[in-house]
C-alpha atoms as a PDB file:
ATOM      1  CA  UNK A   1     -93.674  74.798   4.937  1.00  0.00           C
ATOM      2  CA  UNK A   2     -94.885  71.512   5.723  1.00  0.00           C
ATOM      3  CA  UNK A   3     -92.429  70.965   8.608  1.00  0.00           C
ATOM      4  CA  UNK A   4     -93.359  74.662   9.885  1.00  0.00           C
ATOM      5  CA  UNK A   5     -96.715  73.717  10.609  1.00  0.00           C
ATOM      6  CA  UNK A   6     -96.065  70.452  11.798  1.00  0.00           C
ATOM      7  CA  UNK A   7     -93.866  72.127  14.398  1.00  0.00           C
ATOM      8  CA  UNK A   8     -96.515  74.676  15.036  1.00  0.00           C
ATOM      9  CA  UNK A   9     -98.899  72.396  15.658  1.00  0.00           C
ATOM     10  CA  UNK A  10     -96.504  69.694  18.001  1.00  0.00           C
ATOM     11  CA  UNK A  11     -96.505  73.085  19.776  1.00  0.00           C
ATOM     12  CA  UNK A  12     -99.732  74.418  20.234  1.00  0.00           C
ATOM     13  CA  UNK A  13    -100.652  70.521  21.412  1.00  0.00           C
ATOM     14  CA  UNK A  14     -98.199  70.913  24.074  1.00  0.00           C
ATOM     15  CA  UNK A  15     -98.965  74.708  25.219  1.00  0.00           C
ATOM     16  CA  UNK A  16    -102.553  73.149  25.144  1.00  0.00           C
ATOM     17  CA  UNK A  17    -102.149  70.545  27.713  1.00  0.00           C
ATOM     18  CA  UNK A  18    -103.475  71.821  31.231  1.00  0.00           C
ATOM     19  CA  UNK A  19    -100.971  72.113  33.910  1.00  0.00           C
ATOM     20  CA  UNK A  20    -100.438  70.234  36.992  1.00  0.00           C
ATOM     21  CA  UNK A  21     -99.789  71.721  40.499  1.00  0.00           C
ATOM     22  CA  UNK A  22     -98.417  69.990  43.047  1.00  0.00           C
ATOM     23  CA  UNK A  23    -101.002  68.225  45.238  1.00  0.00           C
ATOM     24  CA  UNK A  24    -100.938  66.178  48.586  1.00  0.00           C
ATOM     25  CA  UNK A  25    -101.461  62.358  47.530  1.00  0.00           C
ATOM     26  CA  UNK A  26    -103.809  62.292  50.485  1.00  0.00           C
ATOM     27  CA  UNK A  27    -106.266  65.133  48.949  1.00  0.00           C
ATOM     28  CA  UNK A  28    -105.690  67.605  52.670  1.00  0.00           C
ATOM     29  CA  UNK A  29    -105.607  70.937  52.261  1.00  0.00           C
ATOM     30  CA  UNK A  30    -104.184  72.989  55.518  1.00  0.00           C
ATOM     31  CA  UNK A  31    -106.913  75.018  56.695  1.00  0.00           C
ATOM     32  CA  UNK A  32    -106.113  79.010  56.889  1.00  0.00           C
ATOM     33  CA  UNK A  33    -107.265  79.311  60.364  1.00  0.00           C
ATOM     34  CA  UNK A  34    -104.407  76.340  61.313  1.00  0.00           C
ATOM     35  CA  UNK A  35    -101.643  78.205  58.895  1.00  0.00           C
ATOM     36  CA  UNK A  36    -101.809  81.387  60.239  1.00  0.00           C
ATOM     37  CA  UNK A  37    -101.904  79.931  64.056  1.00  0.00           C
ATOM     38  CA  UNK A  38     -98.526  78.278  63.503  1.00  0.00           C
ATOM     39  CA  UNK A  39     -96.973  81.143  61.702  1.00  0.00           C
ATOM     40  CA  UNK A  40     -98.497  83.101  64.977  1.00  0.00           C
ATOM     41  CA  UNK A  41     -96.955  81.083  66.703  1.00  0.00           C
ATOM     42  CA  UNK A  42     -93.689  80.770  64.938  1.00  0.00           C
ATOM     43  CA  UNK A  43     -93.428  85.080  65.097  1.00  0.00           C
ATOM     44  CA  UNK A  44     -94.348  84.666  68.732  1.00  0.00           C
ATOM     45  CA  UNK A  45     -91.880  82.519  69.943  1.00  0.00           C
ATOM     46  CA  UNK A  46     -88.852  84.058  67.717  1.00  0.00           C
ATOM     47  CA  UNK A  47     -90.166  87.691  68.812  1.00  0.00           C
ATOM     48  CA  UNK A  48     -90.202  85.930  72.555  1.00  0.00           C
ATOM     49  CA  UNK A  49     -86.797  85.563  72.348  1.00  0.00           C
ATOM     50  CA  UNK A  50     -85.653  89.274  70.740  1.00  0.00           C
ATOM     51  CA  UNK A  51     -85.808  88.515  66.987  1.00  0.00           C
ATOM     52  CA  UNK A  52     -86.872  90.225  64.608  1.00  0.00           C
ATOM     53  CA  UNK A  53     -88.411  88.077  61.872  1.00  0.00           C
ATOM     54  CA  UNK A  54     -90.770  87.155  58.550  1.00  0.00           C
ATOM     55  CA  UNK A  55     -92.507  83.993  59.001  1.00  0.00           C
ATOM     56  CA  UNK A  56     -94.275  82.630  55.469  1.00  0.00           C
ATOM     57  CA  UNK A  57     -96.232  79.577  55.649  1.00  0.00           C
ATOM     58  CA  UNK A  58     -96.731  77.753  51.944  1.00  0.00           C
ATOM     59  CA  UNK A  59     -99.381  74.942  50.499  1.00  0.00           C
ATOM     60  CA  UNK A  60     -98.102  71.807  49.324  1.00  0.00           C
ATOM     61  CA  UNK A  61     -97.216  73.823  45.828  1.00  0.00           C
ATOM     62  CA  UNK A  62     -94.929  76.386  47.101  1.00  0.00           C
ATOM     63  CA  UNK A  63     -97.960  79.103  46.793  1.00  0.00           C
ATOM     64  CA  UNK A  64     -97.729  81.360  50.447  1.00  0.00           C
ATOM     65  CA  UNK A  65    -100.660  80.906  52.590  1.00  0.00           C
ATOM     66  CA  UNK A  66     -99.663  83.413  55.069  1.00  0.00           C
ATOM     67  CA  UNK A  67     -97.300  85.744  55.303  1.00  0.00           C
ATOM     68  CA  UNK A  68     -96.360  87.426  58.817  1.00  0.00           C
ATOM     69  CA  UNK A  69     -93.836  90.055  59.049  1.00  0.00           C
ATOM     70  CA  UNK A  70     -92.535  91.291  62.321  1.00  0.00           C
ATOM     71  CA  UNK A  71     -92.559  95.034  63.144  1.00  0.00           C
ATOM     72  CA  UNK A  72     -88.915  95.483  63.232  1.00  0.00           C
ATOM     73  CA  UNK A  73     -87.901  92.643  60.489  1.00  0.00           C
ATOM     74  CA  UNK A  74     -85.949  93.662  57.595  1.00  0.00           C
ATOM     75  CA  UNK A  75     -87.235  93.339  54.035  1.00  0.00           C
ATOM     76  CA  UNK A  76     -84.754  90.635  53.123  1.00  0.00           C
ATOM     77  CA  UNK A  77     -86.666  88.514  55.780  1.00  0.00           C
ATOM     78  CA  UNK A  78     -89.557  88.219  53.524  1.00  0.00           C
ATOM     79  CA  UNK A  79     -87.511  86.461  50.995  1.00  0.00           C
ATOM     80  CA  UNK A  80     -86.039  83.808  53.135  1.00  0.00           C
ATOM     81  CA  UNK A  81     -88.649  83.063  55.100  1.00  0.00           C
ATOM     82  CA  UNK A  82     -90.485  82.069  51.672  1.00  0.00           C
ATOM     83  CA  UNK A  83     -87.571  80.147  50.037  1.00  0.00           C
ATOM     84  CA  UNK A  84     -87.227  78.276  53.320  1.00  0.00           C
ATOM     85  CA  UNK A  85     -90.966  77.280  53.299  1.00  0.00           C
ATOM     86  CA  UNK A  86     -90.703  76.077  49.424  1.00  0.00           C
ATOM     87  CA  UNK A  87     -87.560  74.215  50.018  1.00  0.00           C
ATOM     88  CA  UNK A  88     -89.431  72.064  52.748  1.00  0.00           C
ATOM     89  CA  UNK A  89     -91.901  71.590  50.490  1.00  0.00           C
ATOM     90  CA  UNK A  90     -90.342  70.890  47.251  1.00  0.00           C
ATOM     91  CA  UNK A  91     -87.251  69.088  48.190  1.00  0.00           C
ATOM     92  CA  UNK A  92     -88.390  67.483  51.233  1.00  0.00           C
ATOM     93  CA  UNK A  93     -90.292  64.411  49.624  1.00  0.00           C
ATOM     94  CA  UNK A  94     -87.587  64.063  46.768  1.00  0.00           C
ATOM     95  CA  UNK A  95     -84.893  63.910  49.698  1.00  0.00           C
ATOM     96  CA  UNK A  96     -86.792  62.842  52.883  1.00  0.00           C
ATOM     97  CA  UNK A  97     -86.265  65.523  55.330  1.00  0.00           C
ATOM     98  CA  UNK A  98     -88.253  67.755  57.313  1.00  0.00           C
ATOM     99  CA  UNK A  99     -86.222  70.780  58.003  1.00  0.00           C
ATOM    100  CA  UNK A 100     -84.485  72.598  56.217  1.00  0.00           C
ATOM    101  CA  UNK A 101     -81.344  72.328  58.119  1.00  0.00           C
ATOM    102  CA  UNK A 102     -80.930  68.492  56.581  1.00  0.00           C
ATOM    103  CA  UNK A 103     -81.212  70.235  53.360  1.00  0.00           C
ATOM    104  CA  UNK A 104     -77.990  72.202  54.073  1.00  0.00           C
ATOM    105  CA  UNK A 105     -76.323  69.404  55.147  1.00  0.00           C
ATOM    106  CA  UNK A 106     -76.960  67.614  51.978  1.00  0.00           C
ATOM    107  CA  UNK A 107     -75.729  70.626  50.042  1.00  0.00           C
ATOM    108  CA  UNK A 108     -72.335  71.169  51.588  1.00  0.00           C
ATOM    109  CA  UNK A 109     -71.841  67.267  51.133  1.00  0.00           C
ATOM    110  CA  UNK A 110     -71.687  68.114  47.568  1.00  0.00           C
ATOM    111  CA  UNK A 111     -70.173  72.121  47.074  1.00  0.00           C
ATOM    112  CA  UNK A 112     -68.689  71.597  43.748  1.00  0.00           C
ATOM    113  CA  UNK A 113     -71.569  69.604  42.003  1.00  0.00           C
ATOM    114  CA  UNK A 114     -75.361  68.232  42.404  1.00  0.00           C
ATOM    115  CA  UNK A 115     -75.176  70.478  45.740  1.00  0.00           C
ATOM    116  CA  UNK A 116     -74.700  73.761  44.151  1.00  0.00           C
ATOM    117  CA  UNK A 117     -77.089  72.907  41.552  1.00  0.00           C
ATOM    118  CA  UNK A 118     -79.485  71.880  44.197  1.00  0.00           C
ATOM    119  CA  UNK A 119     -79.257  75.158  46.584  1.00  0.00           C
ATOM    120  CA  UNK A 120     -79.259  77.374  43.037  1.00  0.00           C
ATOM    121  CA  UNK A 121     -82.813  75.506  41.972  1.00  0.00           C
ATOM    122  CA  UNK A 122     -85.152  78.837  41.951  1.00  0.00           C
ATOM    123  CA  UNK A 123     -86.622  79.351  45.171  1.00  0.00           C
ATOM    124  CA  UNK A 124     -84.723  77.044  46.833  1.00  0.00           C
ATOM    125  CA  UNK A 125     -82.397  78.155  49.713  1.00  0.00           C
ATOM    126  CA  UNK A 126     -79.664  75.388  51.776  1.00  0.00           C
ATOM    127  CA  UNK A 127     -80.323  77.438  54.844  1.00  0.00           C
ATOM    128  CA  UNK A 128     -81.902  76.041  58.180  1.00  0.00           C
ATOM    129  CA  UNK A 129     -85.358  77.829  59.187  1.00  0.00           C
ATOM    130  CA  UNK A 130     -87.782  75.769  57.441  1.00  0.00           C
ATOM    131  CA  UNK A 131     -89.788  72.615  58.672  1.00  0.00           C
ATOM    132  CA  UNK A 132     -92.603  70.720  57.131  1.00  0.00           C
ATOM    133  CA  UNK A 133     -96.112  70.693  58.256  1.00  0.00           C
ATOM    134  CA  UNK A 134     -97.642  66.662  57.539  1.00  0.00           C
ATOM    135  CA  UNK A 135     -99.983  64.692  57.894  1.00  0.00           C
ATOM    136  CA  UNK A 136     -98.522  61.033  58.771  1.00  0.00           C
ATOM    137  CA  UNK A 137     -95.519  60.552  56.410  1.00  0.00           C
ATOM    138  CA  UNK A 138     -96.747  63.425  53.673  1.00  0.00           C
ATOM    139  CA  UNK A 139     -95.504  67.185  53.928  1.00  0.00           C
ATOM    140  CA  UNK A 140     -98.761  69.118  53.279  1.00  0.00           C
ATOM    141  CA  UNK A 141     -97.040  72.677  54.034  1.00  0.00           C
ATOM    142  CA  UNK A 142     -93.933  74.283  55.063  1.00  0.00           C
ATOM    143  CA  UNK A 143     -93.270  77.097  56.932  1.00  0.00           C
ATOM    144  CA  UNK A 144     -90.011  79.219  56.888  1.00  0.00           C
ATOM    145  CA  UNK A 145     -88.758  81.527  59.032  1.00  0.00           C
ATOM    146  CA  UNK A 146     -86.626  84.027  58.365  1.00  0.00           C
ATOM    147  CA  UNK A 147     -84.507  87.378  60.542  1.00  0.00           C
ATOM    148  CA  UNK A 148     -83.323  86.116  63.630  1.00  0.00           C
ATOM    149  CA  UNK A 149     -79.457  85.944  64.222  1.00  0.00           C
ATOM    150  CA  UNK A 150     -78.637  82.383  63.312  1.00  0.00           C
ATOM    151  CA  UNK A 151     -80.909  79.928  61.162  1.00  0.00           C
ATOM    152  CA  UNK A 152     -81.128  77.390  63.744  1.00  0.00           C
ATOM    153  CA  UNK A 153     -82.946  79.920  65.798  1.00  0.00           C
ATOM    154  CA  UNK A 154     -85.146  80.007  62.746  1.00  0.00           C
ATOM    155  CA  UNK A 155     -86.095  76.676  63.061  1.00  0.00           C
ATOM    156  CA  UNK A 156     -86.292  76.606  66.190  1.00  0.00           C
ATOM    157  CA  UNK A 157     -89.316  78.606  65.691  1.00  0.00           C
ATOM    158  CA  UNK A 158     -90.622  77.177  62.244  1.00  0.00           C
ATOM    159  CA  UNK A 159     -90.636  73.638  64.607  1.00  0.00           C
ATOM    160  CA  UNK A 160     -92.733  75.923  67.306  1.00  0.00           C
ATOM    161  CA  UNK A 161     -95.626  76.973  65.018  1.00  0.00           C
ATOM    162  CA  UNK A 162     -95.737  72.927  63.275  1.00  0.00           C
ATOM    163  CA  UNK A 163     -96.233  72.005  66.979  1.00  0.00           C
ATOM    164  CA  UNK A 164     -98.951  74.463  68.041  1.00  0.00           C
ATOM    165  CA  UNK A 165    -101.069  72.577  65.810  1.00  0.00           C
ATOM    166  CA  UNK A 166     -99.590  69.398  65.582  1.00  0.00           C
ATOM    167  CA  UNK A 167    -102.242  67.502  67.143  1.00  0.00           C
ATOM    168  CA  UNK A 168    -105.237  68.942  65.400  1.00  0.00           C
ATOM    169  CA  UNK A 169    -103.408  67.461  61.595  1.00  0.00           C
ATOM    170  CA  UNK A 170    -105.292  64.330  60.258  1.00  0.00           C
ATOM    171  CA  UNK A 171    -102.884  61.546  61.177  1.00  0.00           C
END
């Protein structure tokens, strides 16, 4: 009995302690107005060139900011646009890259091991469409775009809406 509530208690001490969320080092916090002007301008430019897409733009803890769908864009769209966005954000400071397109690089490197363990993470996705939003070196947001016929073409995009407001980020 002893050990029960020793265990119980080792437990309740650890369900107790407050949980952290991911945070920028440098204390910024994207303003909504500039989030949903790149994903704007992400849609824009992929709708521009005939594609029907999702475009999801998420803090610096994977949580969505915006989410923009397309009038024509399938419902899978929605998903990958999002896991894009969190894999720029999540993996992008452990492995130093700022689209998602390095990220599925890294994971065909490595099919049969640490790569499919990577691109099965939840949430995560080793497909090109997602770039980082910073401020200097730190990723502050990601945005991931998802629905047009090629994920380069995605990025090509994402890298649109981080430039529309490129030069109003602290630097």
């Amino acid at each position: 009995m002893k050990l029960l509530c020793g265990a119980l208690t080792g437990l309740m001490f650890i369900a107790a302690a407050p949980a952290h969320a991911q945070v920028s080092k440098s204390g910024y916090t994207l303003p909504l107005d500039l989030a949903l002007e790149a994903a704007r301008e992400a849609a824009r430019v992929c709708e521009g060139n005939g594609y029907n897409v999702t475009v999801t733009l998420v803090d610096v803890a994977g949580v969505p900011k915006g989410v923009l769908r397309g009038d024509h864009s399938t419902i899978h769209t929605r998903d990958t646009s999002f896991r894009k966005a969190y894999t720029v954000v999540t993996m992008g400071p452990i492995f130093h890259f700022d689209v998602t397109s390095a990220f599925a690089e890294l994971v065909a490197k490595y099919p049969n091991g640490a790569g499919q363990a990577l691109a099965t993470t939840p949430n995560v996705v080793g497909l090109p469409g997602g770039a980082a939003i910073k401020t200097g070196d730190e990723i502050v947001a990601g945005i991931g775009v998802g629905g047009s016929p090629g994920g380069d073409k995605d990025e090509a995009c994402a890298k649109a809406g981080v430039a529309k407001i490129s030069d109003r980020l602290p630097r």
